[in-house]
PDB file of N, CA and C in Angstrom:
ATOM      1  N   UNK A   1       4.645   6.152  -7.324  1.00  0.00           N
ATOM      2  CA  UNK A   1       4.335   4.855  -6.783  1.00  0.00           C
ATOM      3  C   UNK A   1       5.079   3.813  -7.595  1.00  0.00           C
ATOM      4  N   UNK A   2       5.718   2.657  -6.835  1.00  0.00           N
ATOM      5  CA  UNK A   2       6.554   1.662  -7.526  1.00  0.00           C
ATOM      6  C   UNK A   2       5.574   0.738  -7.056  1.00  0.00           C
ATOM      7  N   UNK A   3       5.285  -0.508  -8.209  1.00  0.00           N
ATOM      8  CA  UNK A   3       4.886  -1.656  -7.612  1.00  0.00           C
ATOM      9  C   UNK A   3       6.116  -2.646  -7.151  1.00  0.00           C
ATOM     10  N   UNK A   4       6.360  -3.811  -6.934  1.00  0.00           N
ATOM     11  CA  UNK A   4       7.468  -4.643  -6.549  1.00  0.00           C
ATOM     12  C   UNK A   4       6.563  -6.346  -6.324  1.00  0.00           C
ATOM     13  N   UNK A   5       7.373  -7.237  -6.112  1.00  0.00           N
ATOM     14  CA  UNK A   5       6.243  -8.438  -5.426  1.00  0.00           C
ATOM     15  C   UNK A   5       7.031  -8.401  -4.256  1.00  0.00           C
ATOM     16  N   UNK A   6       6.681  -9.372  -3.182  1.00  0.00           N
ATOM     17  CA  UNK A   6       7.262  -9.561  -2.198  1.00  0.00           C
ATOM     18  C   UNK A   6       8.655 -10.438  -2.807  1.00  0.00           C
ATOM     19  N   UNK A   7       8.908 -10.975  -3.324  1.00  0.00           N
ATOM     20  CA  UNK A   7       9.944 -11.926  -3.892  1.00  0.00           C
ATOM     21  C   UNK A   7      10.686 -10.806  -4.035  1.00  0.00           C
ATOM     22  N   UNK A   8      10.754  -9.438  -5.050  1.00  0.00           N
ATOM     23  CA  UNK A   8      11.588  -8.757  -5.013  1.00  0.00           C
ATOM     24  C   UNK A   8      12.640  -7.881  -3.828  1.00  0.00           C
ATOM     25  N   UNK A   9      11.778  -8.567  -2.442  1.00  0.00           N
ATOM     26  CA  UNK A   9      12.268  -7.596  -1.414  1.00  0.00           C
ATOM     27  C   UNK A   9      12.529  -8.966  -0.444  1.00  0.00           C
ATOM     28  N   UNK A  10      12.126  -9.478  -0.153  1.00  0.00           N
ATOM     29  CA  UNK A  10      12.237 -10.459   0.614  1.00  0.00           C
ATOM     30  C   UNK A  10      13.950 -11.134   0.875  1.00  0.00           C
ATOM     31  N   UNK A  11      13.955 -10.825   1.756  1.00  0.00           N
ATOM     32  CA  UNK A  11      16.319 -11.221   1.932  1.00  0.00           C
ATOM     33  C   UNK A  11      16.903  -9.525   2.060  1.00  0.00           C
ATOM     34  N   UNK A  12      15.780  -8.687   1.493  1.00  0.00           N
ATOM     35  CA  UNK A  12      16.917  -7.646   1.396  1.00  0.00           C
ATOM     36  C   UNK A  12      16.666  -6.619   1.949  1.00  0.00           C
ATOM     37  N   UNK A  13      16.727  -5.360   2.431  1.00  0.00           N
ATOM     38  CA  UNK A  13      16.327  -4.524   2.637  1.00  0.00           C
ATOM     39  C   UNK A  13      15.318  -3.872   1.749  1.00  0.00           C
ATOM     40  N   UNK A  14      14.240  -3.132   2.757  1.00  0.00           N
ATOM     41  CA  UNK A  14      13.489  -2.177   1.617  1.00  0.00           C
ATOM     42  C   UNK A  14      13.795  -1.332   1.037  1.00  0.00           C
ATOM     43  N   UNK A  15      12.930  -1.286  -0.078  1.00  0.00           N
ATOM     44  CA  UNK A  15      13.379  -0.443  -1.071  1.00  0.00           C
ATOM     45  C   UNK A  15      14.225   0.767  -0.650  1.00  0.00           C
ATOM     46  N   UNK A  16      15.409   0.960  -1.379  1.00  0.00           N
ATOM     47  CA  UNK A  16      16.233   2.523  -1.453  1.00  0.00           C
ATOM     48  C   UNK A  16      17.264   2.038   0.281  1.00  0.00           C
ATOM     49  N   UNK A  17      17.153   0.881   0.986  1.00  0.00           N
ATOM     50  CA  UNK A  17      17.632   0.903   2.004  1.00  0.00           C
ATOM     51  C   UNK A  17      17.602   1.677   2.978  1.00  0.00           C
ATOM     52  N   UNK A  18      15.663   1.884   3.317  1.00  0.00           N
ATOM     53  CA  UNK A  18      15.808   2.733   4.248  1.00  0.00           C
ATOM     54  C   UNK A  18      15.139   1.483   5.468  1.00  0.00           C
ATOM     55  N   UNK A  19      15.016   1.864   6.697  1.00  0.00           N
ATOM     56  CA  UNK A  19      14.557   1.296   7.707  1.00  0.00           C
ATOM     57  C   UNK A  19      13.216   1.692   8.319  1.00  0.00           C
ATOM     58  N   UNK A  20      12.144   0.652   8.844  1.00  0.00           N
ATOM     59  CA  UNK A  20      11.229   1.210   8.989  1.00  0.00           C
ATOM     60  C   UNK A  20      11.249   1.690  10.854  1.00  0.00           C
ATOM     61  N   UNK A  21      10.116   2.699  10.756  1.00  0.00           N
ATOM     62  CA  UNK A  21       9.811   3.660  11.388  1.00  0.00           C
ATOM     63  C   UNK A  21       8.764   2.966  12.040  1.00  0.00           C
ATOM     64  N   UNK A  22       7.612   2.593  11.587  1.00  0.00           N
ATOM     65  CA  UNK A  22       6.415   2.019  12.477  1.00  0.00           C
ATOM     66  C   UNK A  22       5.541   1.436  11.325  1.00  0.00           C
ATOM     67  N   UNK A  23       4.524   1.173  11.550  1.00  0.00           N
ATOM     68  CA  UNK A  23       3.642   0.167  11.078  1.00  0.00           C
ATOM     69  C   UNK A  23       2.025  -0.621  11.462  1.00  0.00           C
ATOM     70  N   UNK A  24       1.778  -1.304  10.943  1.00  0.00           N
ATOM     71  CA  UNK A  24       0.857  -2.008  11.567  1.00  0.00           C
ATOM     72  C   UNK A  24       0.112  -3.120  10.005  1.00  0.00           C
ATOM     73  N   UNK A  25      -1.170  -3.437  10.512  1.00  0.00           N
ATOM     74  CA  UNK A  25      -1.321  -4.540   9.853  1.00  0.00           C
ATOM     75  C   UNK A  25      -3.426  -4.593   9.745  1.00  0.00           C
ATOM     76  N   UNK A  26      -3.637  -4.787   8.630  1.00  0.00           N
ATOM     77  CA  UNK A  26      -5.368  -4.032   8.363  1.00  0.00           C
ATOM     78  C   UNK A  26      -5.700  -5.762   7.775  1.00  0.00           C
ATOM     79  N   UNK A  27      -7.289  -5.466   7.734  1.00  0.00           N
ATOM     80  CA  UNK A  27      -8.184  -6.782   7.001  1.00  0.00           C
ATOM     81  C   UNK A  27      -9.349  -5.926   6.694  1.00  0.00           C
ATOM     82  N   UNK A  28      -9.417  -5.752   5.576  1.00  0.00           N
ATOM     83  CA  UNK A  28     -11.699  -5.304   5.210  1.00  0.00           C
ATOM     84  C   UNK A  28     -11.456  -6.719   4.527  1.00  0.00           C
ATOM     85  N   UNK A  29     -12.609  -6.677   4.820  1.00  0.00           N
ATOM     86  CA  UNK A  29     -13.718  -7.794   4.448  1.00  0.00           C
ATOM     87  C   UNK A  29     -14.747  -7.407   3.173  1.00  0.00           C
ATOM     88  N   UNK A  30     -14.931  -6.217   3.246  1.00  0.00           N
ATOM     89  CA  UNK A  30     -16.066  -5.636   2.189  1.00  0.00           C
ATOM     90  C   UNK A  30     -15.079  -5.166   1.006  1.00  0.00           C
ATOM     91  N   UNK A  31     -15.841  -5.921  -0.160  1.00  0.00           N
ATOM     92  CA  UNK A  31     -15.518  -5.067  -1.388  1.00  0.00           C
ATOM     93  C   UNK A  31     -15.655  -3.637  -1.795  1.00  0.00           C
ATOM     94  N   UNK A  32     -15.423  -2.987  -2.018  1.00  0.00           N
ATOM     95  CA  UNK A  32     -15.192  -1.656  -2.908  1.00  0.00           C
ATOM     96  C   UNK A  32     -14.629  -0.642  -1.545  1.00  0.00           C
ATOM     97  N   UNK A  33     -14.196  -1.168  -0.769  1.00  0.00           N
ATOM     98  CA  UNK A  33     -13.662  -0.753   0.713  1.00  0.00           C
ATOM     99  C   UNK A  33     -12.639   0.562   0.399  1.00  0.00           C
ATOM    100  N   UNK A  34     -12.360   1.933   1.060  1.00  0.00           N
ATOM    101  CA  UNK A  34     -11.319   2.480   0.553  1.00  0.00           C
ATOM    102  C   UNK A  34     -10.910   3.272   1.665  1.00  0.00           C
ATOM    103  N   UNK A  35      -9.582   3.113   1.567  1.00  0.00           N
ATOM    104  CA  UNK A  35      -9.006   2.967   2.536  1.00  0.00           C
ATOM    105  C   UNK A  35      -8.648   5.091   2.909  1.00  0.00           C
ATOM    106  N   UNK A  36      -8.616   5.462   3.963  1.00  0.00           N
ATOM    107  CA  UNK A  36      -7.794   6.578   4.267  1.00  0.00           C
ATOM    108  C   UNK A  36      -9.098   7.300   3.638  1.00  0.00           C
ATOM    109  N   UNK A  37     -10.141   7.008   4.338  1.00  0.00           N
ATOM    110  CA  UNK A  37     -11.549   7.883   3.884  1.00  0.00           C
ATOM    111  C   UNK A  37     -11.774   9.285   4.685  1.00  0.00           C
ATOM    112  N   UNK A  38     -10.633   9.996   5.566  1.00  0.00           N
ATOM    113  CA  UNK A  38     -11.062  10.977   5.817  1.00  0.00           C
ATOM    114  C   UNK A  38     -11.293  12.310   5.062  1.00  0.00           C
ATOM    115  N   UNK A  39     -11.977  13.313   5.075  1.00  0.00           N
ATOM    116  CA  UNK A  39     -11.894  14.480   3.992  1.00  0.00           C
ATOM    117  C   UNK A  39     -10.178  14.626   4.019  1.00  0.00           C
ATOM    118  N   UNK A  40      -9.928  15.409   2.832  1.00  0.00           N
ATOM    119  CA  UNK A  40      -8.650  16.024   2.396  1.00  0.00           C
ATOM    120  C   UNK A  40      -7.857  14.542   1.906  1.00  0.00           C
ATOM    121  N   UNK A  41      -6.762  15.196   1.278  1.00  0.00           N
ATOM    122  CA  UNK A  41      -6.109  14.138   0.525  1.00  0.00           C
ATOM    123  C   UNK A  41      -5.097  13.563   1.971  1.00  0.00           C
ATOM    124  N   UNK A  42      -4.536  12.015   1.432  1.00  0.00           N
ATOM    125  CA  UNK A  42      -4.138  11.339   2.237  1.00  0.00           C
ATOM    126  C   UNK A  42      -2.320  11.281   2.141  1.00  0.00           C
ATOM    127  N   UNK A  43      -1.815  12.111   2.926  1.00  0.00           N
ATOM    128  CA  UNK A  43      -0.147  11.929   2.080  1.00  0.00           C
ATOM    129  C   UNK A  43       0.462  11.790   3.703  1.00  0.00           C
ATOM    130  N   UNK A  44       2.112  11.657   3.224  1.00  0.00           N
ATOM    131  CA  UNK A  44       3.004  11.723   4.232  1.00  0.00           C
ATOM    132  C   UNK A  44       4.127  12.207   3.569  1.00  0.00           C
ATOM    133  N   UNK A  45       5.061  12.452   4.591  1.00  0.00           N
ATOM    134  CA  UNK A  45       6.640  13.406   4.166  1.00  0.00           C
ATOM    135  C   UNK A  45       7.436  11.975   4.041  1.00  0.00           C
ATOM    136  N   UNK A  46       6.830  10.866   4.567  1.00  0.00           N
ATOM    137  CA  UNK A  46       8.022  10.173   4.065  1.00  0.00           C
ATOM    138  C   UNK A  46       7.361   8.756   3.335  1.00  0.00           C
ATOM    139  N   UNK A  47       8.508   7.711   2.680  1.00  0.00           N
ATOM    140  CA  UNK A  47       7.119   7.145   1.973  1.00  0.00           C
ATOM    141  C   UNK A  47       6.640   6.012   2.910  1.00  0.00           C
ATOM    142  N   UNK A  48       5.717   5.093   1.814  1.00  0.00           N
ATOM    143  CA  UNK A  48       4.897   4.000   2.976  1.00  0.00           C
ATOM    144  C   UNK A  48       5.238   3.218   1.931  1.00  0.00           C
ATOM    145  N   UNK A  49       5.342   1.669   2.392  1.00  0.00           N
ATOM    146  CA  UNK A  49       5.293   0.435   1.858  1.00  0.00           C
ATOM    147  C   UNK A  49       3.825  -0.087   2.653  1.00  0.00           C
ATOM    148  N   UNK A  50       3.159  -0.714   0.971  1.00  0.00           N
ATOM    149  CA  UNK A  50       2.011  -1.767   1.738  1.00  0.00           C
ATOM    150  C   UNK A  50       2.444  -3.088   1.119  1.00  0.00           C
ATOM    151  N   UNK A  51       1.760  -4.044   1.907  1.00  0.00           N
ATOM    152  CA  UNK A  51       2.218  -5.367   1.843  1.00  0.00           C
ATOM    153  C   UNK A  51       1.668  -6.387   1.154  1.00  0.00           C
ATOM    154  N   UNK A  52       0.566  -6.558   0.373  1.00  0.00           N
ATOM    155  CA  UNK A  52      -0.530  -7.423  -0.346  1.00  0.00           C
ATOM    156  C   UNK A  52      -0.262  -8.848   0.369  1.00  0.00           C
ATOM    157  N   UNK A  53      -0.826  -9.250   1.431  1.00  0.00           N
ATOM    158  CA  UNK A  53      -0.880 -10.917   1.879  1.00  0.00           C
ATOM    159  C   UNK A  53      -2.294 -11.693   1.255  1.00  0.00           C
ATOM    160  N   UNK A  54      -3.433 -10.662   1.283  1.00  0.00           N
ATOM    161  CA  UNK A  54      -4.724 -11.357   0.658  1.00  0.00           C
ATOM    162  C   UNK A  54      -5.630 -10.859  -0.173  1.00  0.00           C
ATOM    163  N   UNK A  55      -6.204 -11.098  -1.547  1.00  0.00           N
ATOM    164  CA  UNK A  55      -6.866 -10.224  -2.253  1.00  0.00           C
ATOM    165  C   UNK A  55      -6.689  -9.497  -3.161  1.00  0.00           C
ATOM    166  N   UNK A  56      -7.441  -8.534  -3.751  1.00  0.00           N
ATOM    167  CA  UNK A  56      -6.601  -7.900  -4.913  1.00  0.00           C
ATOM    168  C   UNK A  56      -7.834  -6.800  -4.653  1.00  0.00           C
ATOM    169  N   UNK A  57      -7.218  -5.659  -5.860  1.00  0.00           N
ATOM    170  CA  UNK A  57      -7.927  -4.283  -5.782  1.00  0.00           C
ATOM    171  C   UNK A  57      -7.106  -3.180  -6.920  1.00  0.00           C
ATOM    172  N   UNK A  58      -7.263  -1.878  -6.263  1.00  0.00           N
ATOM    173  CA  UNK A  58      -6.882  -0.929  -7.342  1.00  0.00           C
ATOM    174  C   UNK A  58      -5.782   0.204  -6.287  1.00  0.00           C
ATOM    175  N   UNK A  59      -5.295   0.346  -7.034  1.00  0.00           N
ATOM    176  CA  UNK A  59      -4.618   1.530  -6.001  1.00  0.00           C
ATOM    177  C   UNK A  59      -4.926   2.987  -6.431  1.00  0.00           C
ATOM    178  N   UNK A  60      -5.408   3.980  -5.776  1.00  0.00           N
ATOM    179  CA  UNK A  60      -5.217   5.492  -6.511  1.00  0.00           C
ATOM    180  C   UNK A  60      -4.432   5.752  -6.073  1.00  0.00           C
ATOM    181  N   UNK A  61      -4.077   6.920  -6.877  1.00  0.00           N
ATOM    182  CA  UNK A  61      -3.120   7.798  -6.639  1.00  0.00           C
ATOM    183  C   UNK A  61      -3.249   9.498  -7.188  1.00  0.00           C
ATOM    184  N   UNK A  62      -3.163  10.084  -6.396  1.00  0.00           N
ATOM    185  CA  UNK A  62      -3.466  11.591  -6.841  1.00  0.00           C
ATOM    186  C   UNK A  62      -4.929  11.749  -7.354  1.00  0.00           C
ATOM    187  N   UNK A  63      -5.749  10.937  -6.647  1.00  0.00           N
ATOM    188  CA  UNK A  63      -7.106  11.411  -7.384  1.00  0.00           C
ATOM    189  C   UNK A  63      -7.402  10.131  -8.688  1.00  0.00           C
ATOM    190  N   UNK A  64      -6.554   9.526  -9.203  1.00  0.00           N
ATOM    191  CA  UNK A  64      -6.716   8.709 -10.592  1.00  0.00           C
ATOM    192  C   UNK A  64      -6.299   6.748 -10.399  1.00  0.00           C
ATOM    193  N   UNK A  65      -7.140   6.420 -10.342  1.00  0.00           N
ATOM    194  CA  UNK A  65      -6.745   4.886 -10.378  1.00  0.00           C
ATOM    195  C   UNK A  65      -5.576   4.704 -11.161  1.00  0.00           C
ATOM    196  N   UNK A  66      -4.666   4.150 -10.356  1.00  0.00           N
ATOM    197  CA  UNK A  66      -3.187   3.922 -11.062  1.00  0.00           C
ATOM    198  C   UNK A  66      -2.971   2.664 -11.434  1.00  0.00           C
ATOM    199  N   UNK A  67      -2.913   1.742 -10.762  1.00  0.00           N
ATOM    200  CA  UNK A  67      -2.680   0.137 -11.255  1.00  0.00           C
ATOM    201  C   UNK A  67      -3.593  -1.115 -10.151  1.00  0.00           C
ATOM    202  N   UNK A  68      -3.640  -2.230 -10.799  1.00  0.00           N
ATOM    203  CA  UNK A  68      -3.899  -2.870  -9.959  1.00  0.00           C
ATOM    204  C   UNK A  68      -3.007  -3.373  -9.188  1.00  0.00           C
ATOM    205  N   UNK A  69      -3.623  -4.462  -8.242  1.00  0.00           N
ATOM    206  CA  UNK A  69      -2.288  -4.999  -7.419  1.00  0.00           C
ATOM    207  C   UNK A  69      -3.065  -6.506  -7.038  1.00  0.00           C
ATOM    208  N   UNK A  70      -2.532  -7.418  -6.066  1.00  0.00           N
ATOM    209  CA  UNK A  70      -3.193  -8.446  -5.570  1.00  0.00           C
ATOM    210  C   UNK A  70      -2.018  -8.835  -4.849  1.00  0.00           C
ATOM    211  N   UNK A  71      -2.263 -10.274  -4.102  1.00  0.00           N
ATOM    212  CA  UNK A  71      -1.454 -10.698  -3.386  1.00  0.00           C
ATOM    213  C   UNK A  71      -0.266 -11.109  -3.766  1.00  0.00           C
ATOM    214  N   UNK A  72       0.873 -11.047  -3.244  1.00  0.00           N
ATOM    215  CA  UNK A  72       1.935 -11.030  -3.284  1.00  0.00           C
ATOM    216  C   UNK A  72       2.738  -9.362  -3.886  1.00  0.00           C
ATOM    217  N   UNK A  73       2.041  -8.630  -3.711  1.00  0.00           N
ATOM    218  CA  UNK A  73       2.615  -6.896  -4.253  1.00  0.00           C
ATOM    219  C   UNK A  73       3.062  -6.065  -3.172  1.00  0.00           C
ATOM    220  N   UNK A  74       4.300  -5.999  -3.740  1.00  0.00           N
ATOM    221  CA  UNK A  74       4.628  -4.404  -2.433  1.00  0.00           C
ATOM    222  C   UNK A  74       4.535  -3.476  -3.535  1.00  0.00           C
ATOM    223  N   UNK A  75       3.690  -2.273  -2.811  1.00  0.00           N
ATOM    224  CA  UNK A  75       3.715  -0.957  -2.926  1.00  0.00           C
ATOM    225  C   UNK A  75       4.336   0.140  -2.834  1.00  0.00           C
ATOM    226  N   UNK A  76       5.027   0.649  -3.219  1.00  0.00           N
ATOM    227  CA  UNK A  76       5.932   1.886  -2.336  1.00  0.00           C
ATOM    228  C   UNK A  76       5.256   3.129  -2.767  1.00  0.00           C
ATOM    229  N   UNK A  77       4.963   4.060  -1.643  1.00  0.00           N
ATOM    230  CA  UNK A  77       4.262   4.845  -2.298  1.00  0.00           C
ATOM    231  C   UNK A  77       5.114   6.168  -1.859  1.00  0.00           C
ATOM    232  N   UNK A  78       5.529   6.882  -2.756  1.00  0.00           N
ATOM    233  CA  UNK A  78       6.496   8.084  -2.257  1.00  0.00           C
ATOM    234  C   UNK A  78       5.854   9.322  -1.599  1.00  0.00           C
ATOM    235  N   UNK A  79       6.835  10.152  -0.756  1.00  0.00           N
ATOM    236  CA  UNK A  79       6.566  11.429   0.158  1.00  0.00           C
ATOM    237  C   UNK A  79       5.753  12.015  -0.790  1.00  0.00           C
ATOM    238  N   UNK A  80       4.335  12.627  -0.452  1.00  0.00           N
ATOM    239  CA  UNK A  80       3.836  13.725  -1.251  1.00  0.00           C
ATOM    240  C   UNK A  80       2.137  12.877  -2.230  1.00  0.00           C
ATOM    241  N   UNK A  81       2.393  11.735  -1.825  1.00  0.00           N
ATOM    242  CA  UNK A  81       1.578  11.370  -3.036  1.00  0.00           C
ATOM    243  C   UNK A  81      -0.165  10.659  -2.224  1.00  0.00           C
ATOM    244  N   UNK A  82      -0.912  10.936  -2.541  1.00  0.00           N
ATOM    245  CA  UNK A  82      -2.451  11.257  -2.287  1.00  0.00           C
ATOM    246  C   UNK A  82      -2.796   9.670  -2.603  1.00  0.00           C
ATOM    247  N   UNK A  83      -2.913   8.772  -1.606  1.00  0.00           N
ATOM    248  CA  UNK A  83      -2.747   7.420  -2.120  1.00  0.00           C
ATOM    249  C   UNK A  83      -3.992   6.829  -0.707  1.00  0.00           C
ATOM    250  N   UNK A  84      -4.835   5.755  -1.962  1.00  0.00           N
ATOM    251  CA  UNK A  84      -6.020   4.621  -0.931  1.00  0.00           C
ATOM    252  C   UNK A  84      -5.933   3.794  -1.771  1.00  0.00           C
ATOM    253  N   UNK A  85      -6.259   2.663  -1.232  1.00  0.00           N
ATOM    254  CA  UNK A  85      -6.189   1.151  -1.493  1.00  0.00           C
ATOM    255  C   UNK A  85      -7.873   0.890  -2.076  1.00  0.00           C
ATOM    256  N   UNK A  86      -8.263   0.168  -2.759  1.00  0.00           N
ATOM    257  CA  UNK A  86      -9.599  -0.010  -2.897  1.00  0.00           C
ATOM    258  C   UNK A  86      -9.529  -1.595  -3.220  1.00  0.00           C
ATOM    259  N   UNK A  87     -10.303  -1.656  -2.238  1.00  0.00           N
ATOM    260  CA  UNK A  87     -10.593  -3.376  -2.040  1.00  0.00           C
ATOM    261  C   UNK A  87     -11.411  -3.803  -3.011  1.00  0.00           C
ATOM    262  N   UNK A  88     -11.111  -4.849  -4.240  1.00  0.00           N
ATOM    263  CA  UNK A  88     -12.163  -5.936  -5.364  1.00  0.00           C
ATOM    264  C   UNK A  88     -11.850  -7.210  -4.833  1.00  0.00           C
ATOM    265  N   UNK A  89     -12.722  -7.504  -5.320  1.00  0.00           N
ATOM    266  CA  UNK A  89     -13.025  -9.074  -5.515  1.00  0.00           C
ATOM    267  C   UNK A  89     -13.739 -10.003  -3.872  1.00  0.00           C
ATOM    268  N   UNK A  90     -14.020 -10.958  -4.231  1.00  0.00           N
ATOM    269  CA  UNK A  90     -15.049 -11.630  -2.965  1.00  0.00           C
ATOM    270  C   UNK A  90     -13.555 -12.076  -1.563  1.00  0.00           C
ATOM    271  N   UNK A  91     -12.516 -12.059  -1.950  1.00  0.00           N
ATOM    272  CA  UNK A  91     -11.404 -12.271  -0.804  1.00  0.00           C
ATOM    273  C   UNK A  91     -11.376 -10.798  -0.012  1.00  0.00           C
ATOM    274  N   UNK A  92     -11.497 -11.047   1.389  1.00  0.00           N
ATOM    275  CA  UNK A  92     -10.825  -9.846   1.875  1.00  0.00           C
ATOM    276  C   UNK A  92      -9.488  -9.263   1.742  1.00  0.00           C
ATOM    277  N   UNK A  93      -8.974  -8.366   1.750  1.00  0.00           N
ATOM    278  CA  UNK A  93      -8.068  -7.390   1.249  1.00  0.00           C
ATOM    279  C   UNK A  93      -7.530  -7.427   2.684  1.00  0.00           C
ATOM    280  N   UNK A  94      -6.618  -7.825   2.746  1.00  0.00           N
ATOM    281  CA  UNK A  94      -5.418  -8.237   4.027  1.00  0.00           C
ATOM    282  C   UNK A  94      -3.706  -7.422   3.729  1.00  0.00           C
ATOM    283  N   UNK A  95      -3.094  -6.888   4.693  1.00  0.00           N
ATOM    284  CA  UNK A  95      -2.140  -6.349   4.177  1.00  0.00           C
ATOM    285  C   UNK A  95      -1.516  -5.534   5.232  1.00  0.00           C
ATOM    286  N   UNK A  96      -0.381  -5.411   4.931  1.00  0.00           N
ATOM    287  CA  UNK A  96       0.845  -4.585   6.339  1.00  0.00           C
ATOM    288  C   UNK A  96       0.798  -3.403   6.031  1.00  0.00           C
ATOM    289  N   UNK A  97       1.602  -2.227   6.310  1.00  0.00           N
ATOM    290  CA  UNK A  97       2.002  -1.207   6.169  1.00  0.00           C
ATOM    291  C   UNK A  97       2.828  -0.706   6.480  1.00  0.00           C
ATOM    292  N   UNK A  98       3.974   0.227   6.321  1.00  0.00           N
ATOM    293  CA  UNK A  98       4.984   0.439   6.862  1.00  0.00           C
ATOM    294  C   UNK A  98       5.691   2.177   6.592  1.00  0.00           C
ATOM    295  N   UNK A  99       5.799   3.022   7.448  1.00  0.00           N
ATOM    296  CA  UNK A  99       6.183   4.214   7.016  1.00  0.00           C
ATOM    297  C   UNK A  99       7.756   4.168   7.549  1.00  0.00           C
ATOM    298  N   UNK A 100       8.090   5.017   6.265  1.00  0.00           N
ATOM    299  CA  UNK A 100      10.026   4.137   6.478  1.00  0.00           C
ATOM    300  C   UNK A 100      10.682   6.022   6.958  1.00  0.00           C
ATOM    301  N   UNK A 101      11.790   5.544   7.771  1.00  0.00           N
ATOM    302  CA  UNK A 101      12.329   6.429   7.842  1.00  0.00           C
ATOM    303  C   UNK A 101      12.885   7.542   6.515  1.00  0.00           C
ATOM    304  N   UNK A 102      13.153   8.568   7.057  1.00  0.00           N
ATOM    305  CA  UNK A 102      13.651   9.812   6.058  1.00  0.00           C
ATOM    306  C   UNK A 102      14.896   9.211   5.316  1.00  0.00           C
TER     307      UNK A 102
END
C-alpha cells in the first residue's frame, strides 16, 4: 500500500500510468464503519486507488492496521493485498474508488 495526497496526482496520470477500469463513489456516516465486511479476505488481481474527499480513519491491511489517512489521501492499494477502510472521527468518511487496469 502507497499513501499519496491528491496534490501528488492531480495533472497527472495515476500512479505507475495505468488507466482506470471502473469505479464508483461511497459515504458512511457511522464511525468505526468497515468497509468490504464480507467473510474471507478482501483482494483483487489488479490494484485499487481510494480517494479521501471527507473524514479520516485507519486503513488495514493484511489483517494489521497500517496507517492512517484523512482527507485529501490517495491510497493505492496493490494486486494481492487484504485491504478495508475504517471510518473515525464524527465527519462521515466520503471517498471514490477506482480499480485500474493490468
Amino acid at each position: 500500500m502507497r499513501k499519496l495526497t491528491l496534490a501528488d496526482v492531480v495533472g497527472t496520470a495515476i500512479p505507475d500510468g495505468r488507466q482506470i477500469d471502473r469505479g464508483g463513489f461511497r459515504r458512511y456516516d457511522e464511525p468505526g464503519f468497515r468497509t468490504h465486511n464480507e467473510p474471507g479476505p478482501h483482494t483483487h488481481t489488479v490494484p485499487e486507488v481510494f480517494c479521501i474527499f471527507q473524514g479520516s480513519g485507519t486503513i488495514e491491511i493484511n489483517g494489521a492496521r497500517a496507517d492512517r489517512f484523512t482527507a485529501g489521501d490517495v491510497l493505492l492499494i496493490e494486486p494481492g493485498e487484504d485491504h478495508h477502510l475504517i471510518s473515525e472521527g464524527d465527519e462521515p468518511l466520503v471517498f471514490s474508488w477506482m480499480h485500474l487496469l493490468p
